[in-house]
Protein backbone atom coordinates (compact mmCIF):
# COMPACT_ATOMS: atom_id res chain seq x y z
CA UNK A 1 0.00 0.00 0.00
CA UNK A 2 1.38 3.41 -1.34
CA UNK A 3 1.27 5.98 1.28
CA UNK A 4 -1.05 9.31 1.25
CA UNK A 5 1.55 11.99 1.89
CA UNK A 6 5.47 11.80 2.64
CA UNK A 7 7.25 14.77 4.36
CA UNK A 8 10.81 15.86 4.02
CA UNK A 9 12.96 17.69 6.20
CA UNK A 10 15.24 20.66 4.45
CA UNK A 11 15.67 24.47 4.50
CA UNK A 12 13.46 26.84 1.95
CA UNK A 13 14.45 29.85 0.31
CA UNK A 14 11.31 32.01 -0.65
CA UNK A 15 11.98 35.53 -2.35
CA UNK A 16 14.64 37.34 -0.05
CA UNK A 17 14.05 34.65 2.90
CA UNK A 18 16.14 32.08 2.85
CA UNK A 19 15.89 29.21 6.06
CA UNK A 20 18.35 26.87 6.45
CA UNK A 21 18.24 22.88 7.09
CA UNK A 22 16.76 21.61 8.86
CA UNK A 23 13.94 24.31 9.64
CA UNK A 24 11.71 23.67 7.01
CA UNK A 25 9.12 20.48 5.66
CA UNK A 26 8.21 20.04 2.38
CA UNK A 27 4.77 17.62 2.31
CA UNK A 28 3.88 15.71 -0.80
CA UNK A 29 0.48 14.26 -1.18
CA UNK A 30 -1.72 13.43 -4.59
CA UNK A 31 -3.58 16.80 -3.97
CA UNK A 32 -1.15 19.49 -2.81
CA UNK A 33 2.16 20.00 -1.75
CA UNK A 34 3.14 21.93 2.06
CA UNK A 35 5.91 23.88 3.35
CA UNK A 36 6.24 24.85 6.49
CA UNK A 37 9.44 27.21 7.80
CA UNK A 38 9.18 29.56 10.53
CA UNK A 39 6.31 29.01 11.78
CA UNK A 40 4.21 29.29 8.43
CA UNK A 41 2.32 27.02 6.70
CA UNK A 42 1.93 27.52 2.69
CA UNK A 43 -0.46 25.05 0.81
CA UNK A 44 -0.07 24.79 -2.71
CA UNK A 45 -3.42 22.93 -4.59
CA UNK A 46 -1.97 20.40 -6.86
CA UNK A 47 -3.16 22.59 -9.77
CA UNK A 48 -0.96 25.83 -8.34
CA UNK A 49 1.97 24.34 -9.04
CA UNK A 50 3.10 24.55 -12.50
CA UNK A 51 6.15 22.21 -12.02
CA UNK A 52 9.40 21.23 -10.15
CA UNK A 53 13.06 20.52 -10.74
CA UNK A 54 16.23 20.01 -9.70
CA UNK A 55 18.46 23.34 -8.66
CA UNK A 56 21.97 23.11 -8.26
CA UNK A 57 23.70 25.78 -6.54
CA UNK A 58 27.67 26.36 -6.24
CA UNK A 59 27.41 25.51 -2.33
CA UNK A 60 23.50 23.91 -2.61
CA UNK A 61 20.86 21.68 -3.76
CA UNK A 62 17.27 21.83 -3.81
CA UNK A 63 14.37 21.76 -5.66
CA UNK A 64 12.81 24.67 -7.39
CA UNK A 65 8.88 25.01 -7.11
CA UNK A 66 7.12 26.78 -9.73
CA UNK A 67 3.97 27.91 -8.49
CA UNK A 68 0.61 29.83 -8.55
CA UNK A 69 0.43 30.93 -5.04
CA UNK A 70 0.53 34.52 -4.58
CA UNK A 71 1.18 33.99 -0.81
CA UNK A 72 4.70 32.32 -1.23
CA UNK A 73 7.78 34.28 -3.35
CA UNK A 74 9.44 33.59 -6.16
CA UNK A 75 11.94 32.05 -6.19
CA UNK A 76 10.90 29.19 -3.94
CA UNK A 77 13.62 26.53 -3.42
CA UNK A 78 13.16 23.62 -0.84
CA UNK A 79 17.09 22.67 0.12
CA UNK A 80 17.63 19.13 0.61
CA UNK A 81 20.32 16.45 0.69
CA UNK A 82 18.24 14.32 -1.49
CA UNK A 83 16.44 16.56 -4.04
CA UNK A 84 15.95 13.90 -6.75
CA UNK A 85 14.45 11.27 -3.88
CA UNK A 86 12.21 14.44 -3.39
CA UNK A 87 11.30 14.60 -7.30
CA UNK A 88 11.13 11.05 -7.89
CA UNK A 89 8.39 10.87 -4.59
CA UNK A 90 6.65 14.19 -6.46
CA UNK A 91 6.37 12.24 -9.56
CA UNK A 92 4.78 9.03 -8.49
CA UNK A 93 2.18 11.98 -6.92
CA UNK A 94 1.80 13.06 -10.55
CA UNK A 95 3.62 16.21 -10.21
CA UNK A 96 5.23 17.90 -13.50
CA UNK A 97 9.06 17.33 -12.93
CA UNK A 98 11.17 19.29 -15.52
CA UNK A 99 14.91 19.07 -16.39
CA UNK A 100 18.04 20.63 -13.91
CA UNK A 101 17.78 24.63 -13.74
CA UNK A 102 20.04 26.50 -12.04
């Protein structure tokens, strides 16, 4: 039996704010996707997020969310140790996963 949400532990960079691991959860489930990083909560509807993909960064790695939500900045980058587990886990949800941007 597949599970109905996994959560991963990281740091998030959203706009000019930028937390660092491990202060922040990203939450995958069929529906949505969560964040939550000082003491926020952002939920993104399935449908508000346009896609994901790997970011590599001189000293990081993350995962870049394109979105809809006018509550969370652009850019919005979850860091994580394993940000392909993270896509792989977003595409058996159904998410859009795009190529390595930077």
């Amino acid at each position: 039996m597949e599970p109905t949400s996994i959560t991963f532990r990281g740091g998030l960079r959203a706009g000019n704010f930028n937390l660092s691991w491990p202060f922040a959860t990203l939450r995958l489930a069929s529906d949505s996707l969560v964040i939550e990083a000082a003491g926020r909560r952002h939920f993104l509807k399935k449908e508000e997020v346009r896609k994901l993909e790997l970011y590599l960064g001189a000293f990081s790695r993350g995962v870049r969310i394109f979105h809809r939500n006018q509550g969370l900045d652009h850019p919005t980058i979850f860091w994580a140790f394993t940000p392909r587990a993270i896509l792989a886990t977003a595409g058996k949800f159904g998410f859009r996963i795009s190529g390595t941007g930077s």
